[in-house]
Every structure is written in structure tokens, then in C-alpha cells.
N, C-alpha and C. Protein backbone atom coordinates (compact mmCIF):
# COMPACT_ATOMS: atom_id res chain seq x y z
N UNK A 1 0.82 -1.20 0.00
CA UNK A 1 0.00 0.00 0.00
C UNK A 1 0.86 1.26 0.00
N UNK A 2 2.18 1.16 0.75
CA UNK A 2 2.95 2.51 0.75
C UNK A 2 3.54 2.53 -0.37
N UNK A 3 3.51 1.70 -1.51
CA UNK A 3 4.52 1.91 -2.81
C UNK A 3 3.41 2.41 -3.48
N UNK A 4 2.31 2.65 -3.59
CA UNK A 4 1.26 2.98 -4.34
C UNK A 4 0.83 4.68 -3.99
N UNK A 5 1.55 4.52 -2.12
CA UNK A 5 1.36 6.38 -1.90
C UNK A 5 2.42 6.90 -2.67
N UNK A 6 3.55 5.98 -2.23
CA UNK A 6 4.69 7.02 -2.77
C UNK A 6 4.92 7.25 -4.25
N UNK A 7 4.24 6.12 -5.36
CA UNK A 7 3.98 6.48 -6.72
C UNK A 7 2.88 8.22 -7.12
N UNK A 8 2.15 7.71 -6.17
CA UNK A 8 0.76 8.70 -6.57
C UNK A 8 0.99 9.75 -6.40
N UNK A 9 2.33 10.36 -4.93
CA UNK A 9 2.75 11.39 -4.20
C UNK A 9 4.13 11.73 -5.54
N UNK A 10 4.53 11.04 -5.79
CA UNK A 10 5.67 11.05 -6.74
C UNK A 10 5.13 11.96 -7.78
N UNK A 11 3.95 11.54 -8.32
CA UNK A 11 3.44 11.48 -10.18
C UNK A 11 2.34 12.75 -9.76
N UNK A 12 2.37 13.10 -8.65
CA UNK A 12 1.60 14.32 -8.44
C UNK A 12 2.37 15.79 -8.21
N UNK A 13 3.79 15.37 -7.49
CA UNK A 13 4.61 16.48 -7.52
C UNK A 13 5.56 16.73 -8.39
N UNK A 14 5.98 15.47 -9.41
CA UNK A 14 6.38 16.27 -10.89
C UNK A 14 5.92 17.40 -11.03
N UNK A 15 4.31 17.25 -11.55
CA UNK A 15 3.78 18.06 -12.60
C UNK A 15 4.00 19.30 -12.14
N UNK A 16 3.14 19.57 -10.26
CA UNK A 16 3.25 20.90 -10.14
C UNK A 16 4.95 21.25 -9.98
N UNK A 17 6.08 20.38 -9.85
CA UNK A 17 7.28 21.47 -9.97
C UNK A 17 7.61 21.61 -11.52
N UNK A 18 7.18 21.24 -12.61
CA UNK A 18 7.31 21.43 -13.64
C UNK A 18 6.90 22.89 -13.87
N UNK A 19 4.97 22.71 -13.31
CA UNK A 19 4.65 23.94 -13.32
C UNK A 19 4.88 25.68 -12.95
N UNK A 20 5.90 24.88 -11.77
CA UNK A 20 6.33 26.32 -10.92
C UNK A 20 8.00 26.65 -11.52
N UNK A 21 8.31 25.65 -12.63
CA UNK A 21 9.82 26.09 -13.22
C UNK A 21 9.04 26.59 -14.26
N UNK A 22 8.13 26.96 -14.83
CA UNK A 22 7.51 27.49 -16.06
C UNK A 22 7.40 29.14 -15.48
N UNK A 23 6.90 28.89 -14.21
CA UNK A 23 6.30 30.01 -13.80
C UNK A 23 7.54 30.98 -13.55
N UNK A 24 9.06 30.89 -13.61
CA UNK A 24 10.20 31.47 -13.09
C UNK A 24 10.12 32.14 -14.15
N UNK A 25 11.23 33.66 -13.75
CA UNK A 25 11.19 34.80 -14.88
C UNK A 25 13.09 34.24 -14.95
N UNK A 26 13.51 33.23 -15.68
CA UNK A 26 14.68 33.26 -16.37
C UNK A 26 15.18 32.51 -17.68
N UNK A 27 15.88 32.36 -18.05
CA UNK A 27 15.75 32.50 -19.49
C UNK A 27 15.37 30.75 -20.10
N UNK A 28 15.37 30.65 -21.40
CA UNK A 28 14.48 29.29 -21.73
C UNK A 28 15.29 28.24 -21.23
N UNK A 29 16.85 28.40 -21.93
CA UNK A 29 17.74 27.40 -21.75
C UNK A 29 17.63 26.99 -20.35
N UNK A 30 17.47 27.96 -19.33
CA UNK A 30 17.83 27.69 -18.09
C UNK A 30 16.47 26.60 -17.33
N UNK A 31 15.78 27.36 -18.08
CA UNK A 31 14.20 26.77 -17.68
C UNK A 31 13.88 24.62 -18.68
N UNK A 32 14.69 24.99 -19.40
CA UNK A 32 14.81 23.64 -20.07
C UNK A 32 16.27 22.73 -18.98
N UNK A 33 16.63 23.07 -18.83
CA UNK A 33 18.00 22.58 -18.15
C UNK A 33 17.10 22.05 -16.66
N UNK A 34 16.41 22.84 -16.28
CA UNK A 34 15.91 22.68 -15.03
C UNK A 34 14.66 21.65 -15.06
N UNK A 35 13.68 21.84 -15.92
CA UNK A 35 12.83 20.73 -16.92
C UNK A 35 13.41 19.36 -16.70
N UNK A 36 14.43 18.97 -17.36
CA UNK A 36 15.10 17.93 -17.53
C UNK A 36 15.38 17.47 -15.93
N UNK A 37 16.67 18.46 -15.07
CA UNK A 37 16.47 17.65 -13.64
C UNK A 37 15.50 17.26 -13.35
N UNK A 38 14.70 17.92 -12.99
CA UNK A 38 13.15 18.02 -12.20
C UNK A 38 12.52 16.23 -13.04
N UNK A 39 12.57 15.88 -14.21
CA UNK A 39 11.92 14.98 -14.93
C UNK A 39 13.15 13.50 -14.49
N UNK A 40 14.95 13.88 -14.22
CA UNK A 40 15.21 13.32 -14.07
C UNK A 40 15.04 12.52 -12.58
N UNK A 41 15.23 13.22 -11.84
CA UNK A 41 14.97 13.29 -10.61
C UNK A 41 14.14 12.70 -10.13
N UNK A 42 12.34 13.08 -10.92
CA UNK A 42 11.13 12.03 -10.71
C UNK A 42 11.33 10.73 -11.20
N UNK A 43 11.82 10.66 -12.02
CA UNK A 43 11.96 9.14 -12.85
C UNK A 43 13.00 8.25 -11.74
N UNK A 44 14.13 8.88 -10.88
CA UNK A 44 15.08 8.22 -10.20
C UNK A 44 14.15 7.91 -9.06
N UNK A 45 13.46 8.87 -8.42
CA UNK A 45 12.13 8.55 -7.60
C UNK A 45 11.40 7.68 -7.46
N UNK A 46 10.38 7.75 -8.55
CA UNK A 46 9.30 6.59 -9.15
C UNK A 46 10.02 5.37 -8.88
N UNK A 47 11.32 5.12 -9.92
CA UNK A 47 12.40 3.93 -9.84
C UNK A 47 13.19 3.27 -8.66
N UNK A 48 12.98 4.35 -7.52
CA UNK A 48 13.21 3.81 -6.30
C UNK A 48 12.19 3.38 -5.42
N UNK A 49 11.18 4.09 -5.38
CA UNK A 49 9.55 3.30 -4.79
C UNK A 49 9.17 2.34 -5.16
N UNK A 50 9.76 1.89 -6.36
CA UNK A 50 9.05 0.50 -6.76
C UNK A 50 10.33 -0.37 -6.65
N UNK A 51 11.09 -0.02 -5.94
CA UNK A 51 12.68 -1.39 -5.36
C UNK A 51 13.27 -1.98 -6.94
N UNK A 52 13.37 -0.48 -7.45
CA UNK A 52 14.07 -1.07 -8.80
C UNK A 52 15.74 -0.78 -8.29
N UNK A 53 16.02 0.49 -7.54
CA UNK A 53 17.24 0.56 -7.35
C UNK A 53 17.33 -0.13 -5.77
């Protein structure tokens, strides 16, 4: 049951920090650079809640 919070809690706070690096006043590259952590980061996440690493 807790691998199913921590997926749902995972796949819910991507989006809004995606949303709030959109919302920053700096430039695209920087905002794409930051995109990418933020996406890498969830994916290393997700991949650890489910005892892949």
C-alpha cells in the first residue's frame, strides 16, 4: 500500500514542480535545463519506490 502512496505522491509532484519552473522569470535554456532535472529526478524517484534501485 505505501509503494502505491509514494507512486501517486511522486506522479503528483512532478507536474506541479514542472509547473512552478515554467512560472520562473529566467531564461528558456535555463528553464529547459531545469525541466530535464526536475523529470530526471522524478523518474530516479518513481524507480526507487518500486525497489528497482
Amino acid at each position: 500500500m505505501s509503494i502505491i502512496i509514494s507512486v501517486l505522491v511522486t506522479a503528483l509532484i512532478i507536474p506541479l514542480v514542472l509547473y512552478l519552473v515554467q512560472k520562473l522569470p529566467i531564461d528558456l535554456t535555463m528553464k529547459q535545463m531545469a525541466q530535464i532535472v526536475v523529470v530526471v529526478v522524478g523518474i530516479i524517484l518513481l524507480l526507487s519506490s518500486l525497489d528497482v534501485f
